[in-house]
PDB file of N, CA and C in Angstrom:
ATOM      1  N   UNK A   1     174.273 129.459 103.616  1.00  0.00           N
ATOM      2  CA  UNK A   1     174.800 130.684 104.194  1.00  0.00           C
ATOM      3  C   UNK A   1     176.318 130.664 104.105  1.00  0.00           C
ATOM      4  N   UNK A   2     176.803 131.725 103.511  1.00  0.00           N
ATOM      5  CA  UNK A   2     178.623 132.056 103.433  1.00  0.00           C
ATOM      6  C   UNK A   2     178.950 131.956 104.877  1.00  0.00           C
ATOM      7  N   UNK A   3     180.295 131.687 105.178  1.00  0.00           N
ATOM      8  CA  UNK A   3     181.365 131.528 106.342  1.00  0.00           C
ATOM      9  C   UNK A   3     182.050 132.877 106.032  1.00  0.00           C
ATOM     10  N   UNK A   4     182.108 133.975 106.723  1.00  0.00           N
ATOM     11  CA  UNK A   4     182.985 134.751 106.558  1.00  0.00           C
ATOM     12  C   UNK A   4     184.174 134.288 107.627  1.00  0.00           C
ATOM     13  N   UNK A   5     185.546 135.339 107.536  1.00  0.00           N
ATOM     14  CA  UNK A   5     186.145 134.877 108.320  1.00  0.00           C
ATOM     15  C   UNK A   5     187.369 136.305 107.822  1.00  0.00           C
ATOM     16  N   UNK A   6     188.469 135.963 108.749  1.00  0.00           N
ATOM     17  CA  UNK A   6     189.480 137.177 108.647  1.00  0.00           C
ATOM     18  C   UNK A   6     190.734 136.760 107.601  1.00  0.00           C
ATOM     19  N   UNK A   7     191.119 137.553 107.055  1.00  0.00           N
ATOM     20  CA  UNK A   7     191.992 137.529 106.021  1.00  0.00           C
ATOM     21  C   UNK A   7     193.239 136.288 106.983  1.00  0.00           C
ATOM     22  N   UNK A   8     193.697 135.858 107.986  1.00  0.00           N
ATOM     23  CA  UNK A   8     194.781 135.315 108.517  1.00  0.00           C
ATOM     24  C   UNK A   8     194.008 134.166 108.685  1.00  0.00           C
ATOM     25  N   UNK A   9     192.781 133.866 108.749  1.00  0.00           N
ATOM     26  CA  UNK A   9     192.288 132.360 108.338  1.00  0.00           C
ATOM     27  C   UNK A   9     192.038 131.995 106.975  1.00  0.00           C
ATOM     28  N   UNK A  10     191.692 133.172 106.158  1.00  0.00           N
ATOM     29  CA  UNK A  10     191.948 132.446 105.092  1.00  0.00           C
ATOM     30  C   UNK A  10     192.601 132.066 104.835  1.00  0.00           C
ATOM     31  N   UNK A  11     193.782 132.890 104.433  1.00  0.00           N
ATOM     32  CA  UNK A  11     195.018 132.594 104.317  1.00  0.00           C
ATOM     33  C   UNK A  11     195.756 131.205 105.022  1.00  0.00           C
ATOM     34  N   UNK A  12     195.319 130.707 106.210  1.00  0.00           N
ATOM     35  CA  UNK A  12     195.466 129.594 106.737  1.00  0.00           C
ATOM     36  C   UNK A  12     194.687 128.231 106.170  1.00  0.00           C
ATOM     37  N   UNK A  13     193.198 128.279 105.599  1.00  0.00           N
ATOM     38  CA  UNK A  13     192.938 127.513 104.960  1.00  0.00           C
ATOM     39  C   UNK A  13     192.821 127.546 103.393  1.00  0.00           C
ATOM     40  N   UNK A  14     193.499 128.344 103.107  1.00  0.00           N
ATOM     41  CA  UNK A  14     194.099 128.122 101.570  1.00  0.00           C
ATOM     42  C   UNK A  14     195.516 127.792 101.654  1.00  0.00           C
ATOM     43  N   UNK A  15     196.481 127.509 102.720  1.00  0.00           N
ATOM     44  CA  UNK A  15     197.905 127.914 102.780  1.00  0.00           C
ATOM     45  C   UNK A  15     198.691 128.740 101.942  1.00  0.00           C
ATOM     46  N   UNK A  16     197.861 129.597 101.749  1.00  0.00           N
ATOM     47  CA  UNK A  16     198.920 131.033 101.274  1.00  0.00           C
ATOM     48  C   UNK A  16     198.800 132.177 102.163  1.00  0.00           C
ATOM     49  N   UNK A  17     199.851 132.781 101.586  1.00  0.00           N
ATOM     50  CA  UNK A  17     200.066 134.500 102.260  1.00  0.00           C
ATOM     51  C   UNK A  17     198.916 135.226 102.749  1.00  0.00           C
ATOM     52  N   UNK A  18     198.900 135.880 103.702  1.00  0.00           N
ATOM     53  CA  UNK A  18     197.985 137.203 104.016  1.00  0.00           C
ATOM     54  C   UNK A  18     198.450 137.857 102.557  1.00  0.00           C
ATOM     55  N   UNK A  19     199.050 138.127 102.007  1.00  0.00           N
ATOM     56  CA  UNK A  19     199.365 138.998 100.925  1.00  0.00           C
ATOM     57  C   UNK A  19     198.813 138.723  99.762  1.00  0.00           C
ATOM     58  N   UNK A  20     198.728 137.089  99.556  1.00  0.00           N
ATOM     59  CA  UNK A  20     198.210 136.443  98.340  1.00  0.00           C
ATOM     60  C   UNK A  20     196.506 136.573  98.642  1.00  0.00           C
ATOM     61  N   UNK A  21     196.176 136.651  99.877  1.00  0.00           N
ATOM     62  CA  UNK A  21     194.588 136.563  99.269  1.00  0.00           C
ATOM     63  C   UNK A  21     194.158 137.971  99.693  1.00  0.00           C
ATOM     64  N   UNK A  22     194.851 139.218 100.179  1.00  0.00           N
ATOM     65  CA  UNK A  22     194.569 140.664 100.062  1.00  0.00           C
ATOM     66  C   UNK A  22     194.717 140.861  98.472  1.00  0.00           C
ATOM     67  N   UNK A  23     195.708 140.448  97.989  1.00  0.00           N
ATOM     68  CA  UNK A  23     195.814 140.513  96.221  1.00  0.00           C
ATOM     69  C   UNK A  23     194.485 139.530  95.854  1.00  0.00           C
ATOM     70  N   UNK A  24     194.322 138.323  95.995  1.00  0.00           N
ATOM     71  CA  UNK A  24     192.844 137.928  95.601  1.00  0.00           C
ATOM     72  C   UNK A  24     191.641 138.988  95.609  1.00  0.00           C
ATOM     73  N   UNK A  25     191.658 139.784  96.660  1.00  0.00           N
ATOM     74  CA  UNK A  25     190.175 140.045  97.194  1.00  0.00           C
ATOM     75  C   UNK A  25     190.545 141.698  96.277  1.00  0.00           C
ATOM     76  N   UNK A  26     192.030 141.952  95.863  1.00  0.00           N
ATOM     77  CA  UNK A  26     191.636 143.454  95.240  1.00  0.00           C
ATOM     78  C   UNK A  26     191.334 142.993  93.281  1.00  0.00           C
ATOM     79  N   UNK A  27     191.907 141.550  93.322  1.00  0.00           N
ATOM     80  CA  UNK A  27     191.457 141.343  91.861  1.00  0.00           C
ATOM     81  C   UNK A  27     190.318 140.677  91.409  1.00  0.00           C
ATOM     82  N   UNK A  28     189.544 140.395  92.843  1.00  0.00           N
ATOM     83  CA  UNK A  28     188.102 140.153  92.473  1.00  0.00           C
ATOM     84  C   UNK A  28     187.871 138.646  92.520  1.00  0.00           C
ATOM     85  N   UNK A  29     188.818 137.908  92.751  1.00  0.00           N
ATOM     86  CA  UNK A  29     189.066 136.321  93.071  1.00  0.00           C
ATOM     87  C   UNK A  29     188.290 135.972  93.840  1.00  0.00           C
ATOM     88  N   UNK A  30     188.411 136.331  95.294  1.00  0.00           N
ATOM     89  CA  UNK A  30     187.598 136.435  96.564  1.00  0.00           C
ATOM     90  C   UNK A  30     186.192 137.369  96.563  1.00  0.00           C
ATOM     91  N   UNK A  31     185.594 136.894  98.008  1.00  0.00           N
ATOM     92  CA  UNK A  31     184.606 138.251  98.060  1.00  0.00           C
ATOM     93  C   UNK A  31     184.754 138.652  99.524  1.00  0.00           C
ATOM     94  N   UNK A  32     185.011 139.535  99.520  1.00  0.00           N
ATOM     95  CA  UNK A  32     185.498 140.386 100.822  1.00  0.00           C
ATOM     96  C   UNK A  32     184.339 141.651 101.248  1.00  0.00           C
ATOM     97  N   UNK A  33     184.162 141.650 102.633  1.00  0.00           N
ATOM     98  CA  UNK A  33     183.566 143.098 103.249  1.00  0.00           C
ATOM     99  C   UNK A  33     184.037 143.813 103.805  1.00  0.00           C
ATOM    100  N   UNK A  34     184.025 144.981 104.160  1.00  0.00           N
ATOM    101  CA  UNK A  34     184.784 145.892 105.162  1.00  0.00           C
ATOM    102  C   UNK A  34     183.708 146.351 106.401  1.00  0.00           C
ATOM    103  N   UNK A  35     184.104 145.975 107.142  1.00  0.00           N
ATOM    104  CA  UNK A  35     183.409 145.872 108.357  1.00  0.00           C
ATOM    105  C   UNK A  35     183.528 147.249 109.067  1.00  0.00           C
ATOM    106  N   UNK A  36     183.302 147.984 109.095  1.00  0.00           N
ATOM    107  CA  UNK A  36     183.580 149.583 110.242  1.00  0.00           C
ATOM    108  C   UNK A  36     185.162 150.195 109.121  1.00  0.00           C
ATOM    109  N   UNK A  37     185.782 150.977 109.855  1.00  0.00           N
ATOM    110  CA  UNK A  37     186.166 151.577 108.822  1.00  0.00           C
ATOM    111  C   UNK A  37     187.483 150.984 108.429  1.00  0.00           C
ATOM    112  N   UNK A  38     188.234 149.624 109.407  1.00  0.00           N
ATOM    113  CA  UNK A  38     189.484 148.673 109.314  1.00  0.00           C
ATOM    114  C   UNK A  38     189.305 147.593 109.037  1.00  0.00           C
ATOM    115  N   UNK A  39     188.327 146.960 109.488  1.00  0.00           N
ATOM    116  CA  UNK A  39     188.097 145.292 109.831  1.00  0.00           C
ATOM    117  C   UNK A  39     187.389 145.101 108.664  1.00  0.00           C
ATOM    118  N   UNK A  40     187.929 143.682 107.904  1.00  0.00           N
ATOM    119  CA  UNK A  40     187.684 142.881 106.883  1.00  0.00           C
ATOM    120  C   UNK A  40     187.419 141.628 106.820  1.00  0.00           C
ATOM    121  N   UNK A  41     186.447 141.124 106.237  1.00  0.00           N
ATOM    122  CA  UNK A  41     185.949 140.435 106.125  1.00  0.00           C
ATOM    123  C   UNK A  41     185.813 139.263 105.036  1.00  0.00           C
ATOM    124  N   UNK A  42     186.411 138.133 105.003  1.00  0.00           N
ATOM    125  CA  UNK A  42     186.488 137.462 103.771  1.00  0.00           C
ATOM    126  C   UNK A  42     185.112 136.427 103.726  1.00  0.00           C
ATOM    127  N   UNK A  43     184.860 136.177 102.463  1.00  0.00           N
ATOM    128  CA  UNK A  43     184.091 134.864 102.398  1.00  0.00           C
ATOM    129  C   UNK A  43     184.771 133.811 102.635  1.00  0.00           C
ATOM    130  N   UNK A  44     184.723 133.051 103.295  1.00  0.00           N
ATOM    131  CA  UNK A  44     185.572 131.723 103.186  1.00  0.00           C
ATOM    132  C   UNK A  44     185.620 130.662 101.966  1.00  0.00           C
ATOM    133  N   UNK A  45     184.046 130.550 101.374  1.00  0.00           N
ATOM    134  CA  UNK A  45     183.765 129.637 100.831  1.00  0.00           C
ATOM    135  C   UNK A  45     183.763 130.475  99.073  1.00  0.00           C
ATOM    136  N   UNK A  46     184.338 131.292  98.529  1.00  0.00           N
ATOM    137  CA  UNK A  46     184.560 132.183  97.816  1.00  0.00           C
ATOM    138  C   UNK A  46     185.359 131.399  96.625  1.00  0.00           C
ATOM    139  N   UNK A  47     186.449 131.699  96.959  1.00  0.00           N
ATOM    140  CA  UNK A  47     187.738 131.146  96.829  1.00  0.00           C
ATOM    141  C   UNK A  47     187.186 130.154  95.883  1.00  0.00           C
ATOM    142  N   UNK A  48     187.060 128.956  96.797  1.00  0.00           N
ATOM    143  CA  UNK A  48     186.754 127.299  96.189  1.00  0.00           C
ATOM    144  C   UNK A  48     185.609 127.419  95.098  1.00  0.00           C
ATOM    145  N   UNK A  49     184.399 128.602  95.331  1.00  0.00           N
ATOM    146  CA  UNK A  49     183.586 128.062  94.084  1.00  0.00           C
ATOM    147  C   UNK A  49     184.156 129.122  93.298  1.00  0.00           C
ATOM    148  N   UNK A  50     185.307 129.803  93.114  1.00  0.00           N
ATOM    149  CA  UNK A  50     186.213 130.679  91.874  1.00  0.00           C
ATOM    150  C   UNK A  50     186.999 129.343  91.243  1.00  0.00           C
ATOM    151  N   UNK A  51     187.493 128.921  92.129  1.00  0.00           N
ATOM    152  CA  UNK A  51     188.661 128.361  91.427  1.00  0.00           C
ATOM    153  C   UNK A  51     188.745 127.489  90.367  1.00  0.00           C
ATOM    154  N   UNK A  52     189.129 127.292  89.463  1.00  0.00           N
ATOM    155  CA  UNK A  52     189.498 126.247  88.409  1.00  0.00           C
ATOM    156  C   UNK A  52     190.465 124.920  88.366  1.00  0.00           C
ATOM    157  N   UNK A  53     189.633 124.090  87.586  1.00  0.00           N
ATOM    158  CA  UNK A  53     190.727 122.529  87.373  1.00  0.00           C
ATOM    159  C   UNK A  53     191.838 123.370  86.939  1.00  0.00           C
ATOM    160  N   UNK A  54     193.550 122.321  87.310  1.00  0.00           N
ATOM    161  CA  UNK A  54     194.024 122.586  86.311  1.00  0.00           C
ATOM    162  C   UNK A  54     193.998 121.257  85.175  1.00  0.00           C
ATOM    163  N   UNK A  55     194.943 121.967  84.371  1.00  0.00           N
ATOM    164  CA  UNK A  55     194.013 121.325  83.095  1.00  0.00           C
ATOM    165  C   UNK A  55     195.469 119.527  83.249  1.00  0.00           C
ATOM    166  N   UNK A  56     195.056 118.601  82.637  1.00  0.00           N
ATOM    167  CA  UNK A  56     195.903 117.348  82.832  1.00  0.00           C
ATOM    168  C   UNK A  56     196.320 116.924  81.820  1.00  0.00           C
ATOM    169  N   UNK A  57     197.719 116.650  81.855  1.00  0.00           N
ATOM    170  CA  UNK A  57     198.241 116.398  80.345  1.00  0.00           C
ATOM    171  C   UNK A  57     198.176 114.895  80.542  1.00  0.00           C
ATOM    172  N   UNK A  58     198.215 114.792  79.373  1.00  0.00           N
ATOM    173  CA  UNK A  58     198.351 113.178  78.913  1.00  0.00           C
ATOM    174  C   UNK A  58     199.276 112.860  79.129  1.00  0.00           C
TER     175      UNK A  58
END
């Protein structure tokens, strides 16, 4: 089962911006709900299975 949670915790357990993961969730990075006609809703656990290695130089 997903962890949802509010855009100011994500943002707390990714340590980035409220801004950086509202830009995640409009470019499709995240998965977000809208709850009533203000309140939003993030996946928590979203994020981490998007994300990618980066790649390691020799």
């Amino acid at each position: 089962m997903s962890q949802w949670g509010t855009i100011q915790q994500a943002a707390i357990a990714y340590g980035v911006t409220e801004k950086t993961i509202r830009r995640w969730i409009s470019s499709g990075v995240i998965e977000a709900r809208r709850v009533g006609p203000r309140l939003i809703r993030v996946n928590l656990e979203s994020a981490i299975n998007n994300a990618r290695p980066l790649a390691v130089v020799a």
